[in-house]
Protein backbone atom coordinates (compact mmCIF):
# COMPACT_ATOMS: atom_id res chain seq x y z
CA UNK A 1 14.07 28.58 8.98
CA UNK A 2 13.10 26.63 11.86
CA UNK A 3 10.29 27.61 13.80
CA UNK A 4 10.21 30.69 12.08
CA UNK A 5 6.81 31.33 9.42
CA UNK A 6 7.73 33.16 5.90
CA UNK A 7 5.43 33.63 3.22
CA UNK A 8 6.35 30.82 0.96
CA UNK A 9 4.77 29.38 -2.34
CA UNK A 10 5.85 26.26 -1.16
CA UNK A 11 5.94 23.51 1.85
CA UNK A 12 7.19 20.11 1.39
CA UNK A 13 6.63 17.19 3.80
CA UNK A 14 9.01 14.37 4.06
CA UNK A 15 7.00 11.52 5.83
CA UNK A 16 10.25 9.32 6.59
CA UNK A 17 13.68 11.49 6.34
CA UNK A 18 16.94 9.78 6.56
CA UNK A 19 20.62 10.33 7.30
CA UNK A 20 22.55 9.56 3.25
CA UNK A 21 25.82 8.18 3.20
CA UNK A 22 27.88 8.42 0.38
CA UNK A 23 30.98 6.28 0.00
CA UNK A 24 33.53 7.12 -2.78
CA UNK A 25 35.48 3.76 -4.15
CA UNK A 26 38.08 4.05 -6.52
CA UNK A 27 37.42 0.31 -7.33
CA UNK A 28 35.12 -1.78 -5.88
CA UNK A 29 35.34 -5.29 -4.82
CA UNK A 30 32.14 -7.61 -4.23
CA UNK A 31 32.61 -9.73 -1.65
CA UNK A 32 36.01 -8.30 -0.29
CA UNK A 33 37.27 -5.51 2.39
CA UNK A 34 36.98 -1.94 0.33
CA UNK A 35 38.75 1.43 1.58
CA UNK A 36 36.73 4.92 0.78
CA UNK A 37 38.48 7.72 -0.68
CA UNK A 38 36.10 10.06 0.61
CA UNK A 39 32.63 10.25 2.67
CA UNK A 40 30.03 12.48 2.56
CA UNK A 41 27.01 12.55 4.79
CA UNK A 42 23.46 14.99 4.46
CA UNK A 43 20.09 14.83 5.95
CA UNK A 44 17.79 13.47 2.34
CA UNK A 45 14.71 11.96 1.89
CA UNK A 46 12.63 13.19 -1.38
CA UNK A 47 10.85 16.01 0.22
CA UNK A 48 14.07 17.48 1.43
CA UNK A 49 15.84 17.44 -1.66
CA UNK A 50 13.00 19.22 -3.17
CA UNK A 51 12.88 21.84 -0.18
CA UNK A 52 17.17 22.06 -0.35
CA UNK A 53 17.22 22.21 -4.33
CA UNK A 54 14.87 25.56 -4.01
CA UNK A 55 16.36 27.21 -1.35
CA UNK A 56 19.56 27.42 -3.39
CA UNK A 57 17.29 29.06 -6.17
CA UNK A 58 16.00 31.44 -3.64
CA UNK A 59 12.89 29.86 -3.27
CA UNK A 60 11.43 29.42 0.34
CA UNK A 61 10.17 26.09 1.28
CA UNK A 62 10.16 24.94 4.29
CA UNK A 63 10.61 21.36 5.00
CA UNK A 64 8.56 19.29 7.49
CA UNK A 65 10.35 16.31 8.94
CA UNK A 66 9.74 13.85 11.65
CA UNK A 67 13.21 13.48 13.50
CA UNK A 68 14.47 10.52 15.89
CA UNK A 69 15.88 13.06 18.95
CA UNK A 70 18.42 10.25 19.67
CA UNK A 71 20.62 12.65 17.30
CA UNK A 72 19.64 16.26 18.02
CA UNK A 73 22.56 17.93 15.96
CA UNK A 74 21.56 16.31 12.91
CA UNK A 75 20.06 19.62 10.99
CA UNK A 76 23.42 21.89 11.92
CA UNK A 77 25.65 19.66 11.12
CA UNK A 78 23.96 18.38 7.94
CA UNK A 79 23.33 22.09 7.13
CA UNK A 80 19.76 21.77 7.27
CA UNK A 81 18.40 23.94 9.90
CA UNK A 82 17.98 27.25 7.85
CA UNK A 83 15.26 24.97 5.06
CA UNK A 84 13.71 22.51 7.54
CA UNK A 85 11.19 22.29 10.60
CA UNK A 86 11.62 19.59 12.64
CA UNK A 87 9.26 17.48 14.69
CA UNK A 88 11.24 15.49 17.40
CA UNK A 89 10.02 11.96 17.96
CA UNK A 90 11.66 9.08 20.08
CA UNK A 91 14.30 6.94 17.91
CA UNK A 92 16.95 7.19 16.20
CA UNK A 93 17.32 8.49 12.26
CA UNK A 94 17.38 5.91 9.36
CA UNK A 95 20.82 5.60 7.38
CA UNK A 96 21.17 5.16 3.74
CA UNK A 97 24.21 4.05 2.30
CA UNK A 98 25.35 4.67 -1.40
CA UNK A 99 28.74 3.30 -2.59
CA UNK A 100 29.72 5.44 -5.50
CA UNK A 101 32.37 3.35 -7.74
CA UNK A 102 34.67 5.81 -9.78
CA UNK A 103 33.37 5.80 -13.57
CA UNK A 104 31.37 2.94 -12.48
CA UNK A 105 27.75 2.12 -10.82
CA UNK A 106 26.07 3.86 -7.87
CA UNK A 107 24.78 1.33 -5.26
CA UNK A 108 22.15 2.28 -2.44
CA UNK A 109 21.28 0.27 0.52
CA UNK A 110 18.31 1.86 2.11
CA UNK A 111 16.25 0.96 5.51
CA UNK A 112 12.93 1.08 6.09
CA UNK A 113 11.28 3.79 7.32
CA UNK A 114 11.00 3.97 11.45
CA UNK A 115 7.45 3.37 12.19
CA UNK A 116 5.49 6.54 14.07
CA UNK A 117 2.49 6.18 16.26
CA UNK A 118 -0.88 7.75 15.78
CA UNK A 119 0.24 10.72 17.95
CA UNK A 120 3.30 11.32 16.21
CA UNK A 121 2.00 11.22 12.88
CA UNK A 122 -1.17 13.30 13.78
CA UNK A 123 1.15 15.93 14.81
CA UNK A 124 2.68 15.93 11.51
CA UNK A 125 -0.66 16.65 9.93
CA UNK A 126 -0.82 19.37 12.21
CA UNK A 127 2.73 20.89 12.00
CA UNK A 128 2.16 20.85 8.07
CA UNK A 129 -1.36 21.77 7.69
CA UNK A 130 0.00 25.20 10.63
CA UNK A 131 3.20 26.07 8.38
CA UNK A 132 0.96 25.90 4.73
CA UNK A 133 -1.68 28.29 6.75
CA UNK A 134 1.12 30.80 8.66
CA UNK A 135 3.48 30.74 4.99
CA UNK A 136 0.72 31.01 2.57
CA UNK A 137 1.87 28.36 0.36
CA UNK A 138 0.14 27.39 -2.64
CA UNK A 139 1.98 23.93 -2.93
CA UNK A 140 2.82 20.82 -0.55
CA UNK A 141 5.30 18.44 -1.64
CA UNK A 142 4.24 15.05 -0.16
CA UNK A 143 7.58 13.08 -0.97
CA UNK A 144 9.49 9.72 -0.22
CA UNK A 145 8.60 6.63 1.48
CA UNK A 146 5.38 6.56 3.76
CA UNK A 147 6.52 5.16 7.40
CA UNK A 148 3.60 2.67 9.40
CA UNK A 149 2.06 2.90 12.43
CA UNK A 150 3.71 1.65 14.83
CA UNK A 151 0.20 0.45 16.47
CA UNK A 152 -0.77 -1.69 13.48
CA UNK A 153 1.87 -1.38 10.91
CA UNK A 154 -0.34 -0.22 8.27
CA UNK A 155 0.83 2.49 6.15
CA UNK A 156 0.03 6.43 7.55
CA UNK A 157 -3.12 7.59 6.16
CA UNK A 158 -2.48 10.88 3.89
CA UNK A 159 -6.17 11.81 3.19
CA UNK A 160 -6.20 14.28 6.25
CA UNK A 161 -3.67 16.42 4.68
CA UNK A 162 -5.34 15.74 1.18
CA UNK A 163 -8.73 16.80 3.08
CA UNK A 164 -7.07 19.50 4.60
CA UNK A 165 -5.04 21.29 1.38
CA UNK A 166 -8.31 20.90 -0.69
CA UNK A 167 -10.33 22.95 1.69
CA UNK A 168 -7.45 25.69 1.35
CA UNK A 169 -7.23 25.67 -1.94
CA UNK A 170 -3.32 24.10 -1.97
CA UNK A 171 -2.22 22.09 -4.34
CA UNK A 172 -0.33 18.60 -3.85
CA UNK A 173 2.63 17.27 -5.63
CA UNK A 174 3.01 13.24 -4.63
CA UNK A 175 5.77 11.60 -4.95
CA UNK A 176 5.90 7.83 -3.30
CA UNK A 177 6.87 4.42 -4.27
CA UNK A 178 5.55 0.89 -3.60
CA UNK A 179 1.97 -0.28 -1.96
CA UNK A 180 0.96 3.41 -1.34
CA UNK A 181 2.05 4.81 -4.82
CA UNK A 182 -0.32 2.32 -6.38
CA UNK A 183 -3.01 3.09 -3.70
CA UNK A 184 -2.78 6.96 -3.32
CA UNK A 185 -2.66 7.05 -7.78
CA UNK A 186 -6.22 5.48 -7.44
CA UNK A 187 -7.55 7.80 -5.25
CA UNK A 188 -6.28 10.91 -7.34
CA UNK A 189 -6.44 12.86 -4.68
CA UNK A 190 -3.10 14.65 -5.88
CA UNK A 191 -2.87 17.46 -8.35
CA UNK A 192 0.77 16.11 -9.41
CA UNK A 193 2.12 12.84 -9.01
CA UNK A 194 5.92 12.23 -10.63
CA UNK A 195 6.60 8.28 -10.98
CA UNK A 196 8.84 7.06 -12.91
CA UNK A 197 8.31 4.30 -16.16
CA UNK A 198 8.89 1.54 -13.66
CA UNK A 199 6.09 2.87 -11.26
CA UNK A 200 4.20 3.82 -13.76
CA UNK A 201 4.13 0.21 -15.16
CA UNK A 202 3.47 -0.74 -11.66
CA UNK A 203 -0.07 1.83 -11.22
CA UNK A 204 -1.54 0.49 -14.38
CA UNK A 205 -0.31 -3.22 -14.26
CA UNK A 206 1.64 -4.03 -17.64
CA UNK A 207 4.70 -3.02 -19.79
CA UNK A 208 5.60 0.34 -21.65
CA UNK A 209 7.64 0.38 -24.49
CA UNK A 210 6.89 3.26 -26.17
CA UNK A 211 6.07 6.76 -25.49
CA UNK A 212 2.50 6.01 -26.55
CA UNK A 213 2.22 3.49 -24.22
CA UNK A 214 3.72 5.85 -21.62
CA UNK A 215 0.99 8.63 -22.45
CA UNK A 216 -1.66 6.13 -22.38
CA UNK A 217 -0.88 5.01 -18.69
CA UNK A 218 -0.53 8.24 -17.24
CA UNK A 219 -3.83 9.24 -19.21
CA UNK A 220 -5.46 6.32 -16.87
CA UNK A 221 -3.64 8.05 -13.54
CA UNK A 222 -5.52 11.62 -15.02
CA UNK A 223 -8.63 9.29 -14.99
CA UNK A 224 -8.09 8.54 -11.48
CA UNK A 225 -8.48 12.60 -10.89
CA UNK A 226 -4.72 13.45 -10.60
CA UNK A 227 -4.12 16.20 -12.77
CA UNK A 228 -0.53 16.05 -14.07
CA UNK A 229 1.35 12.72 -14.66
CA UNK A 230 5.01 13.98 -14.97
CA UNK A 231 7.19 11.26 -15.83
CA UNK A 232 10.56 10.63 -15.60
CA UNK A 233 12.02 8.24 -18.48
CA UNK A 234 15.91 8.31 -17.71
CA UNK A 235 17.95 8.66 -20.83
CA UNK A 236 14.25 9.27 -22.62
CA UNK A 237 13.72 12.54 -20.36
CA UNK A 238 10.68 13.20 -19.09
CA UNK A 239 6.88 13.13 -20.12
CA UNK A 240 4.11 15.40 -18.75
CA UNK A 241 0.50 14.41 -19.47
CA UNK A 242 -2.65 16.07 -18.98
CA UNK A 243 -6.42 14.45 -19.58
CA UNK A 244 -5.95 16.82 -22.57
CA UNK A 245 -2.11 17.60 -23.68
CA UNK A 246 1.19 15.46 -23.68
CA UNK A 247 4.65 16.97 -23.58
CA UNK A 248 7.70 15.65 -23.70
CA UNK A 249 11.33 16.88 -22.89
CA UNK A 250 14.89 16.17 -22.60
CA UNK A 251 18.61 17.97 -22.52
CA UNK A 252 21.42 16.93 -24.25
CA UNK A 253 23.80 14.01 -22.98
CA UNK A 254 25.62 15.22 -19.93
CA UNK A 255 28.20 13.28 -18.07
CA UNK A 256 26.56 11.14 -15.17
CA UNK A 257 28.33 11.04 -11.84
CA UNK A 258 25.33 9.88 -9.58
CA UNK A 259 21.97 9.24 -10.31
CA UNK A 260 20.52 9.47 -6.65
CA UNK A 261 18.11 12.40 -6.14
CA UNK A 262 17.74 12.88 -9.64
CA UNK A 263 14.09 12.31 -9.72
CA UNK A 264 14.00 14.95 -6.41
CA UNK A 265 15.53 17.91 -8.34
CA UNK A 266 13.22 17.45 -11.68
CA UNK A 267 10.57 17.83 -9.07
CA UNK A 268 11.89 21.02 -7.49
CA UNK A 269 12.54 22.26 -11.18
CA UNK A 270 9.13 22.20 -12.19
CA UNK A 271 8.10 23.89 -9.05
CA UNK A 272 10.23 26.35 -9.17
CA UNK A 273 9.62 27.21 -12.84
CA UNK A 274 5.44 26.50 -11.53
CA UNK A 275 5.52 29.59 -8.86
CA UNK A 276 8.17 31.49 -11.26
CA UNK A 277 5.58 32.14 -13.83
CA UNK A 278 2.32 32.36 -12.96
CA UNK A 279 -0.82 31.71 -15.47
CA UNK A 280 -1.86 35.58 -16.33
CA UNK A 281 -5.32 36.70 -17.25
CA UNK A 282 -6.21 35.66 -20.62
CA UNK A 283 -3.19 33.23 -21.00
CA UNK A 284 -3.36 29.05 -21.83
CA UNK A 285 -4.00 27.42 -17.76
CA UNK A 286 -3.71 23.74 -19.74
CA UNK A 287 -6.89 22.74 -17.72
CA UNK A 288 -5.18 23.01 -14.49
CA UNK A 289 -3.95 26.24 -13.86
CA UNK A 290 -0.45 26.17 -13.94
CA UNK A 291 2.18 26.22 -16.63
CA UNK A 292 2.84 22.55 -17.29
CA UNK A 293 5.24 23.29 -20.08
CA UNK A 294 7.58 25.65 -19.02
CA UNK A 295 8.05 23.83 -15.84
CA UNK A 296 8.77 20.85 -17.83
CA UNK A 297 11.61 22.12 -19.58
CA UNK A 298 12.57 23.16 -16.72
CA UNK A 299 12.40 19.81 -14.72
CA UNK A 300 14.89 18.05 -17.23
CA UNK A 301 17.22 20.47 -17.09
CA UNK A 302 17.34 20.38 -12.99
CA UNK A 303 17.27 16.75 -13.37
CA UNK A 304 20.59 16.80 -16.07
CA UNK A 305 22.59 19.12 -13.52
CA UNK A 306 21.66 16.64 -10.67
CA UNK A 307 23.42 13.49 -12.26
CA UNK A 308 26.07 15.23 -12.58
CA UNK A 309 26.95 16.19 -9.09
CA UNK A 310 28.23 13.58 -6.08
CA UNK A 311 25.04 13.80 -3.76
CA UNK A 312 22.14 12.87 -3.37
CA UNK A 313 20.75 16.67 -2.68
CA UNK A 314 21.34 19.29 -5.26
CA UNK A 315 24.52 21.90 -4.57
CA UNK A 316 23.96 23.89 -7.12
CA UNK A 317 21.03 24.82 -9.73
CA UNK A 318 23.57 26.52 -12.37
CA UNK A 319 24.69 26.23 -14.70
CA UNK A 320 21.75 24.49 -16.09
CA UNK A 321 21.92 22.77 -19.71
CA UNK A 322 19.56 23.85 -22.76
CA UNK A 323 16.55 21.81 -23.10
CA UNK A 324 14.06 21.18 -25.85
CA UNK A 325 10.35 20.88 -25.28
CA UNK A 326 8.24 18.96 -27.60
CA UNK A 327 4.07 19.56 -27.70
CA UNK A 328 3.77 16.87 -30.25
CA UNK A 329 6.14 13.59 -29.00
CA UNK A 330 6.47 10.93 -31.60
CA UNK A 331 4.02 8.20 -29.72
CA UNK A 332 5.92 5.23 -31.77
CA UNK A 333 9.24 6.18 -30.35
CA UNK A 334 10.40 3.17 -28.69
CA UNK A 335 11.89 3.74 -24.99
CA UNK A 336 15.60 3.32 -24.44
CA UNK A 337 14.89 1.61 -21.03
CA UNK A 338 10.85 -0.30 -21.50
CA UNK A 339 9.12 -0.73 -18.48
CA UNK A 340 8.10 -4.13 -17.24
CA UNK A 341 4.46 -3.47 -15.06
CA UNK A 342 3.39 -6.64 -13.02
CA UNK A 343 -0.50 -6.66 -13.18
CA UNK A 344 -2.36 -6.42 -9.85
């Protein structure tokens, strides 16, 4: 896929990529010398995940990524070359490293994003705002951590690609964390954002116990002008809210291996159910033109087959688990996992 221009319904943009580690421990020691039974390693990041989970649905979307050339046979040996576009910039690649404790807990180590300069990060605009135009993509995927500037170490700015999208008529799907989730949710420049209870608690400052109180934040993000809230609850499944509907859905139990990139492939589901079945004339556009529902149901179930796979990028999209779709959730139902927001 690299350097090459498809048509595509879909582009995704991963602002700060990194190299994920996965140890496998039998048993693991705190505090002591631990031997792996096996190690995996793949190029991730959020936007990646989303671009590798629907390539293996036979979905083209190319994946921007800014790359540190100190390791220039990162995408072939990762496998990543066919589903991502690189942009080459001095440095070296951040590592993430998840220790993955047989039939225990998953623990991830991340590092911070490698700072980019003006130039660097104005080409990304570019490279993006070129491979929506040449594919004809409908969507950009915006997702993972935002890197600074390496000039003043203030976040990069994403309005020139939210200028730039709106002008073409593309739709954006957010997906951040931290300083910027809270900042970008206010400007509602995005049509989608997908936190999850935590950052949702986070946007609107207090606590969420219920799925009331989860419908009642996001309703506050719609306020903002972002036009679907979708999210993700855990065990509770996942929520998508309109100014004007509420959904909720979730799949049965499954068994959970790794919960890393989870979030990543609900994402990709709903995309991928999104382009999969357009609105028709005369048919329900929920206010916003797409087909919230289905791509819902489809999210949870993307998100079930995730956990139960040993990476942090999907390997395979079947077979995926029934799931149920409610239009009427129980607002009183209390969540299995509340939220605790810290006001701002």
């Amino acid at each position: 896929m690299s350097g090459q221009a498809t048509s595509s319904p879909i582009v995704t943009l991963t602002p700060a990529p990194t190299l994920d580690r996965t140890y496998f421990v039998t048993n693991l020691h705190s505090g002591a010398v631990n031997r792996a039974d096996g190690v995996r390693e793949e190029l991730a990041g959020k936007g990646i995940n989303v671009s590798r989970g629907l390539h293996l649905a036979h979905i083209s979307a190319p994946g921007i990524v800014p790359i540190g050339n100190a390791d220039p046979a990162v995408l072939v040996r990762t496998g990543s070359a066919e589903f991502l576009t690189p942009l080459w910039v001095d440095g070296s690649l951040r590592v993430s490293t998840t220790i993955l404790e047989h039939g225990g807990t998953t623990t991830k180590v991340n590092e911070n994003p490698r700072p980019l300069s003006h130039e660097d990060w104005n080409a990304i605009v570019e490279l993006t705002d070129k491979t929506v135009r040449e594919t004809g993509a409908g969507w950009l995927v915006i997702a993972g951590a935002l890197p600074t500037y390496k000039e003043s170490g203030e976040y990069v700015s994403l309005q020139p690609l939210f200028d730039r999208m709106k002008a073409q008529g593309v739709k954006v799907a957010l997906d951040t964390s931290g300083e910027p989730l809270g900042y970008w949710a206010r400007e509602g420049c995005a049509t989608v954002m997908k936190p999850n209870a935590e950052e949702l608690a986070f946007i609107v400052g207090r606590n969420l116990k219920t799925i009331g109180d989860v419908i009642e934040a996001a309703r506050e993000v719609n306020a903002f002008g972002v036009d679907v809230v979708l999210a993700s609850l855990g065990g509770d499944g996942m929520v998508a809210v309109t100014k004007d509907n509420a959904w909720s859905a979730r799949t049965a139990p499954v068994k959970v291996i790794n919960t890393v990139g989870a979030g990543d492939a609900t994402l990709a589901g709903f995309l991928a159910a999104v382009v999969s079945n357009p609105i028709e004339s005369g048919q329900d556009d929920f206010g916003v033109g797409f087909n919230v529902p289905i791509g819902l149901k489809t999210a949870v179930q993307w998100g079930a087959i995730a956990v139960t796979q040993p990476t942090s990028g999907l390997t395979a999209v079947e077979p995926l688990p029934e799931s149920t779709l409610n239009y009427s959730p129980d607002l009183e139902t209390a969540l299995d996992e509340p939220a605790v927001g810290k006001p701002h």
